[in-house]
C-alpha atoms as a PDB file:
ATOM      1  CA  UNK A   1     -18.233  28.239  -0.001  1.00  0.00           C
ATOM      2  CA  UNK A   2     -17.107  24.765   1.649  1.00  0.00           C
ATOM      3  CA  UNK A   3     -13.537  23.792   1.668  1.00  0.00           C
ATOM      4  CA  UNK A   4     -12.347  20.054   2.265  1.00  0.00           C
ATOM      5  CA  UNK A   5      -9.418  18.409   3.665  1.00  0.00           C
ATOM      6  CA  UNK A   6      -7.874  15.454   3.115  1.00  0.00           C
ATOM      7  CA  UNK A   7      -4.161  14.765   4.974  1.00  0.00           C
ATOM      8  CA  UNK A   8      -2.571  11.858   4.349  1.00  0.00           C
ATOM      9  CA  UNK A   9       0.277   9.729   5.677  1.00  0.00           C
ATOM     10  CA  UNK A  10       1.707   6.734   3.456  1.00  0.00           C
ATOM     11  CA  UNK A  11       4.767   4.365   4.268  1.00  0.00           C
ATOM     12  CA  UNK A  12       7.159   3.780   1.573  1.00  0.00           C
ATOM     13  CA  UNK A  13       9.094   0.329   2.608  1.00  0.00           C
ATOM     14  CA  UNK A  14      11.903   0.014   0.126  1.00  0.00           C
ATOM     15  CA  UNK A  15      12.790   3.708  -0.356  1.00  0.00           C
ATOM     16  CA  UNK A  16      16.742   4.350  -0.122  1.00  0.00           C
ATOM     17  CA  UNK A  17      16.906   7.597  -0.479  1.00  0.00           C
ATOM     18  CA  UNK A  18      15.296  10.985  -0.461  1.00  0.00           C
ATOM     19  CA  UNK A  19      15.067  10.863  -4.270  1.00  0.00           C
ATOM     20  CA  UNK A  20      13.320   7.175  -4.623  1.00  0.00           C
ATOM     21  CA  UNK A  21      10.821   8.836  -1.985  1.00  0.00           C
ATOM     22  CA  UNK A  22      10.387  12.273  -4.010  1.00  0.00           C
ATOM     23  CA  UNK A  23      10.077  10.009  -7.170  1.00  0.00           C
ATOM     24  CA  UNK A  24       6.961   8.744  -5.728  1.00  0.00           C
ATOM     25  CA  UNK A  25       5.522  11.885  -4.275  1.00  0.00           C
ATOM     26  CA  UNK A  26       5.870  13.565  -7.308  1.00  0.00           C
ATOM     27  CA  UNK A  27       4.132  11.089  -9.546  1.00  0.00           C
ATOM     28  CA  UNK A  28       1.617  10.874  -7.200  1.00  0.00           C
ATOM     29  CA  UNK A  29       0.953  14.076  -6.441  1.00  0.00           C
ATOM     30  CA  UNK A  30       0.455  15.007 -10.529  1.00  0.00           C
ATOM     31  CA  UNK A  31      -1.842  12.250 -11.053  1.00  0.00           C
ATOM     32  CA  UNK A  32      -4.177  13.144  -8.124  1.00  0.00           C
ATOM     33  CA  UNK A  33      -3.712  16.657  -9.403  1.00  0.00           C
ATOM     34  CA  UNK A  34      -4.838  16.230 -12.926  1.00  0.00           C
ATOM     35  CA  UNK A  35      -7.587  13.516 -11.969  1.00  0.00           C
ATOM     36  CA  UNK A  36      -9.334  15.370  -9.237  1.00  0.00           C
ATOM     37  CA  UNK A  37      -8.642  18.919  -9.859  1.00  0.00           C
ATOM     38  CA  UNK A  38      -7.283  19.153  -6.413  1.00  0.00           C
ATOM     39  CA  UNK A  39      -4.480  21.612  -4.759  1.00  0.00           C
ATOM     40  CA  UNK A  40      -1.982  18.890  -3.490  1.00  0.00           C
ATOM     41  CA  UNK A  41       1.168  19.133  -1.056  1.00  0.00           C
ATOM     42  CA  UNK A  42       3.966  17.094   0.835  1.00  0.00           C
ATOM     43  CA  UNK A  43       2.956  18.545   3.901  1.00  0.00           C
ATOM     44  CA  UNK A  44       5.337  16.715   6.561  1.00  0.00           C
ATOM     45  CA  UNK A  45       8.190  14.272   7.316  1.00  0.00           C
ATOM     46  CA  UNK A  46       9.857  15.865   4.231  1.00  0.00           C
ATOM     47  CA  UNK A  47      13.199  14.491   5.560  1.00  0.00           C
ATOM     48  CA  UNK A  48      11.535  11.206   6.140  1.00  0.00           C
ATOM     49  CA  UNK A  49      13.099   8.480   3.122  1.00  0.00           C
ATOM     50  CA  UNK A  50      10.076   6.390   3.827  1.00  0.00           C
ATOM     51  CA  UNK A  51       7.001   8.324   5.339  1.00  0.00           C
ATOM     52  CA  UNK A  52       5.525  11.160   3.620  1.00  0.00           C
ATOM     53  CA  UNK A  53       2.509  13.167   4.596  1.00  0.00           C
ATOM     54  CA  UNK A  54       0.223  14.693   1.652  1.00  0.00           C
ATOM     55  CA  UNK A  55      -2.288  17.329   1.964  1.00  0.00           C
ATOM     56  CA  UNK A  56      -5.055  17.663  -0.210  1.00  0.00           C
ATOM     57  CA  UNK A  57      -8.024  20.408  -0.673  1.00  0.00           C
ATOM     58  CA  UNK A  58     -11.046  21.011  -2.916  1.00  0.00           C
ATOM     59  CA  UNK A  59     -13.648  23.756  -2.757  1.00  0.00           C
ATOM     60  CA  UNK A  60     -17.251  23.705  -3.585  1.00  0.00           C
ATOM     61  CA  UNK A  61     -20.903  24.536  -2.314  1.00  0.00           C
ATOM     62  CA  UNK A  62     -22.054  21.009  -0.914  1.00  0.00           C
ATOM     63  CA  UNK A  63     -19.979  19.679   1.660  1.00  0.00           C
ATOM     64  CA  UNK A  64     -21.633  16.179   0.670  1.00  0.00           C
ATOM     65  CA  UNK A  65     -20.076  16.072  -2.820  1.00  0.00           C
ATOM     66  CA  UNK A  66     -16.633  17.554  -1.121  1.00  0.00           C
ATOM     67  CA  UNK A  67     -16.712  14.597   0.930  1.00  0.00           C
ATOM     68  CA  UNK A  68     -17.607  12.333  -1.771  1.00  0.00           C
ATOM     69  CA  UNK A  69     -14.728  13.645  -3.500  1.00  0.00           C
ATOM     70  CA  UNK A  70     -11.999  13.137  -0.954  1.00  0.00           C
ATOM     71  CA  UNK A  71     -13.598   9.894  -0.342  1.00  0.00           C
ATOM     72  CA  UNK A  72     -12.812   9.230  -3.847  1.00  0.00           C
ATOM     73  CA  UNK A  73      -9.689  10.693  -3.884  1.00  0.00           C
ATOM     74  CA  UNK A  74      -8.403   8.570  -1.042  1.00  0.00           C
ATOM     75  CA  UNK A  75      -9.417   5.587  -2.485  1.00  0.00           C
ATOM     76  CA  UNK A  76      -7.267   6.526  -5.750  1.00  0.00           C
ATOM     77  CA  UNK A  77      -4.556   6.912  -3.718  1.00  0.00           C
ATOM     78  CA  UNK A  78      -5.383   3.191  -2.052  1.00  0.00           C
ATOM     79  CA  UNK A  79      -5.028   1.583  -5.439  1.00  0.00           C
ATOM     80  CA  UNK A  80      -2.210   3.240  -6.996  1.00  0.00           C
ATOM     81  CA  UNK A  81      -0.198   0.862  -4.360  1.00  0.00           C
ATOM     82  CA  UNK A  82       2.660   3.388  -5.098  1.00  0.00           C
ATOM     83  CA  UNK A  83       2.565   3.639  -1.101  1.00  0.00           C
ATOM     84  CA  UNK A  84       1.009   2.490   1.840  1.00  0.00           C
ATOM     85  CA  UNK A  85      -1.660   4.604   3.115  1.00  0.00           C
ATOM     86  CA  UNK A  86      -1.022   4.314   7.624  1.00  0.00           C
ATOM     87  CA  UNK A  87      -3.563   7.094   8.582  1.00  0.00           C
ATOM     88  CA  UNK A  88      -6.233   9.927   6.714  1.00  0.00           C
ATOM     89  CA  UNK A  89      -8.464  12.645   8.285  1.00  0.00           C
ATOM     90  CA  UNK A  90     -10.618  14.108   5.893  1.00  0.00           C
ATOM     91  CA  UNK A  91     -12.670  17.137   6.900  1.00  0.00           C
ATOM     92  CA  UNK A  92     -15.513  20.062   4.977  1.00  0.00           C
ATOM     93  CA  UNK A  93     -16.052  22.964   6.760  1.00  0.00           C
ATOM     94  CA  UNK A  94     -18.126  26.100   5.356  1.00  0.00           C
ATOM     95  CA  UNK A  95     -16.395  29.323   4.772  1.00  0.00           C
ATOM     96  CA  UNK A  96     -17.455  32.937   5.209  1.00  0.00           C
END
């Protein structure tokens, strides 16, 4: 089994408040969810109104196509322009 990675930190200029930045995570977080069939987290900065940090995983048997797919994935994230993406590390590694 392979595992991927993806962490993610976005900037989100114009955020007031804790719940203007949730708002986003949220909406984001479903609609990487649903697309990708990914686990996905607000992993840091949870206190942060305008940085957030996302982690995201996927499982498989080719760590090509996992890395294809967080590839991918990232790029939704790019274009949703519901944040700015600042910094990614992606990562496969093979398990057991």
């Amino acid at each position: 089994m392979v595992v991927g990675f993806l962490e993610v930190t976005l900037s989100m200029e114009g955020n007031t408040s804790l719940k203007d930045k949730r708002r986003v995570v949220k909406s984001l977080l479903g609609r990487v969810r649903s697309r990708f069939n990914a686990s996905a987290s607000e992993v840091g900065l949870a206190d942060s109104h305008g940085t957030a940090i996302l982690g995201f995983t996927v499982c498989g048997g080719d760590a090509r196509v996992l890395g294809s797919v967080l590839d991918h994935l990232l790029n939704f994230i790019e274009e949703a322009a519901m944040a700015q993406v600042v910094d990614s590390r992606s990562e496969c590694m093979r398990v057991g």
